[in-house]
Protein backbone atom coordinates (compact mmCIF):
# COMPACT_ATOMS: atom_id res chain seq x y z
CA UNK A 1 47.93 200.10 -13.66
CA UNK A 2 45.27 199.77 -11.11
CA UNK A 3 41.26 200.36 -11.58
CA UNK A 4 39.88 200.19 -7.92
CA UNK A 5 35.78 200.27 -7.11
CA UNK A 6 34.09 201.19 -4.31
CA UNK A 7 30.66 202.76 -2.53
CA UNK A 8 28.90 199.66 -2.85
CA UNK A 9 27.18 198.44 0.21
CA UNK A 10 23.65 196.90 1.24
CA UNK A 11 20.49 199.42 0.44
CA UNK A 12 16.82 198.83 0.30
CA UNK A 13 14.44 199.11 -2.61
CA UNK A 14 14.07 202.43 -4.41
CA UNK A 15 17.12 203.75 -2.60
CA UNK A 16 20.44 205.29 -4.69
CA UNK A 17 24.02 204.24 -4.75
CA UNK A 18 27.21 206.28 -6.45
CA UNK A 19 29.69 203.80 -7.03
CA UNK A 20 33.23 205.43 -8.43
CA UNK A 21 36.53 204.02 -9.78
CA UNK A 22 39.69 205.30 -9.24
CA UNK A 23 42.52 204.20 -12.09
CA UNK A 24 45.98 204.78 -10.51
CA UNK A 25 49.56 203.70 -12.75
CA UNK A 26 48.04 206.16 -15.72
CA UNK A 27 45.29 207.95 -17.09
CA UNK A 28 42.42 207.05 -18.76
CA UNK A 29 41.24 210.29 -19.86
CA UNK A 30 41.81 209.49 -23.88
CA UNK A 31 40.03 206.09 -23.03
CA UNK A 32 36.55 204.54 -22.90
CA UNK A 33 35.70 203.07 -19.46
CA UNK A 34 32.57 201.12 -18.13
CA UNK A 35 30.67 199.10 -15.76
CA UNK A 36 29.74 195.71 -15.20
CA UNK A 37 28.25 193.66 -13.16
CA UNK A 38 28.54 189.94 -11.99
CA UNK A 39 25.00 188.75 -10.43
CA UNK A 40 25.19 185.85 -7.83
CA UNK A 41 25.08 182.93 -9.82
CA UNK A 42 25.01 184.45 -13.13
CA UNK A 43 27.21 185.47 -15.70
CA UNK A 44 28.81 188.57 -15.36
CA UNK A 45 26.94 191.44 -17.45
CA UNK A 46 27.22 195.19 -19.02
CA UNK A 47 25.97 198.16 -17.08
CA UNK A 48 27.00 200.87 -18.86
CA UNK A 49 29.85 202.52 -20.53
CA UNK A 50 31.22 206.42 -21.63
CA UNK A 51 33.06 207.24 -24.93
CA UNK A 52 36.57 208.73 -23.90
CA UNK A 53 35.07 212.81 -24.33
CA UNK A 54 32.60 211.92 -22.03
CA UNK A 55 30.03 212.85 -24.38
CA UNK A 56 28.39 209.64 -25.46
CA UNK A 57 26.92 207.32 -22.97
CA UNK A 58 25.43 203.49 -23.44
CA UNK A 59 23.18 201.33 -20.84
CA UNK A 60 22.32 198.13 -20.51
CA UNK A 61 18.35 197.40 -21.11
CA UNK A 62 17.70 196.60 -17.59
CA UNK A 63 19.66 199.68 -15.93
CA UNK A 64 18.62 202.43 -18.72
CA UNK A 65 16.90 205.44 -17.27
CA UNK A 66 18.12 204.16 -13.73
CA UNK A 67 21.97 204.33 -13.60
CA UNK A 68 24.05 207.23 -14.91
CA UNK A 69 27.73 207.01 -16.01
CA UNK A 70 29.80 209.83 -15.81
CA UNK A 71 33.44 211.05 -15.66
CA UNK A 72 36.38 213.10 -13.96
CA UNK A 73 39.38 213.25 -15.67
CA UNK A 74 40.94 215.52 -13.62
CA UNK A 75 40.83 212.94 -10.94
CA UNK A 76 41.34 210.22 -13.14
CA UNK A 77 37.60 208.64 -12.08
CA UNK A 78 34.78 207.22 -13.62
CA UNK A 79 31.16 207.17 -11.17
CA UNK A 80 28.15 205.13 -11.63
CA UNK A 81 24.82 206.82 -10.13
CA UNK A 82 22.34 203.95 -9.45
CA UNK A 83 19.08 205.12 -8.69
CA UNK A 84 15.14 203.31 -8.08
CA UNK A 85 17.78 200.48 -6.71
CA UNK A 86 15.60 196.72 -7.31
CA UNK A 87 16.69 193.49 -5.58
CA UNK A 88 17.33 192.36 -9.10
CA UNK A 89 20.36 195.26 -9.21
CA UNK A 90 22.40 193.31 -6.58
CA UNK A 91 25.58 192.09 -8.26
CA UNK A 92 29.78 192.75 -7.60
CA UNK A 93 30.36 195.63 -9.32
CA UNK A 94 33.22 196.27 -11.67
CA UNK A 95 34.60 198.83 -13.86
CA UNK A 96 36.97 198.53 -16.37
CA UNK A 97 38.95 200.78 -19.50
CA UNK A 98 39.68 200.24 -22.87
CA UNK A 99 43.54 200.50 -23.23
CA UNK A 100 42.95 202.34 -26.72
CA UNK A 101 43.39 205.59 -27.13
CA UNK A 102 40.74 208.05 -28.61
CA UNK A 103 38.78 205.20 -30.36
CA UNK A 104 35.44 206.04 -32.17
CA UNK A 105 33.21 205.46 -29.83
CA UNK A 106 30.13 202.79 -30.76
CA UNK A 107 28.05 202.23 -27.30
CA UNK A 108 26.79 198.55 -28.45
CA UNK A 109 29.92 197.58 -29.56
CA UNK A 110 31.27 198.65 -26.31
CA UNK A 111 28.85 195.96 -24.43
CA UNK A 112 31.22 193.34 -24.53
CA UNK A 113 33.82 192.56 -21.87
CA UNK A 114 36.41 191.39 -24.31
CA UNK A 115 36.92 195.43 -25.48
CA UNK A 116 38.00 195.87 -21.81
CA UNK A 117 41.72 195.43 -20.86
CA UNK A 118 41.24 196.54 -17.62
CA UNK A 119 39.86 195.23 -14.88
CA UNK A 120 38.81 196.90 -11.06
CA UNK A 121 38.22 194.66 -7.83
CA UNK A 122 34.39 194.28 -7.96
CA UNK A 123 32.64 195.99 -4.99
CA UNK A 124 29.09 194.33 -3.50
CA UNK A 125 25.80 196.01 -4.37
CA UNK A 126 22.96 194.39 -1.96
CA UNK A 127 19.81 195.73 -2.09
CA UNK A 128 17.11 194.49 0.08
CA UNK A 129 13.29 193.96 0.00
């Protein structure tokens, strides 16, 4: 099972960024799936995350009304939409998947990393001044 970022790269303020994850191995359409990121020098934090219908969505305070999660099942992907990019946004990115099935779907219990059993290569997000 394989969760693989990517789109990242270096933008400037107020720009956008779609960042997607593609899970290979199985599929994650029964599961929930989010984002998080790892600032330089900081711990790494929750972005965002989507109940397994796709239906309920969470955000972290600082990306809320910004970023947008969303998913295709059919391709087996999950997509972050960054917009109003701020320095403060530049981080490795990573998404990651519940490995339950169908669970009831809470979005602040689904803040913490330990829910996650999954785990993508991070991609770079760099935005500039």
């Amino acid at each position: 099972v394989q969760l693989q970022a990517f789109g990242g790269g270096q933008v400037q303020v107020g720009d956008s960024l779609r960042l997607a994850c593609a899970a290979s191995g199985r599929t994650f359409s029964e599961n929930v799936m989010g984002w998080f990121r790892r600032p330089p020098g900081k711990n790494r934090e929750f972005v965002a995350a989507i109940s397994w219908s796709g239906g309920s969505t969470y955000y972290g305070d600082s990306v809320k009304g910004r970023f947008t999660i969303s998913r295709d099942d059919v391709k087996n992907m999950v997509f972050l939409q960054m917009d109003s990019l701020k320095p403060e946004d530049t981080a490795v990115y990573y998404c990651a998947a519940d490995e339950r099935r169908r669970t009831t779907y809470t979005g602040p219990y689904y803040t913490s990393s330990s829910l996650y059993h999954y785990w993508g290569k991070g991609t770079q997000v760099t935005v500039s001044s």
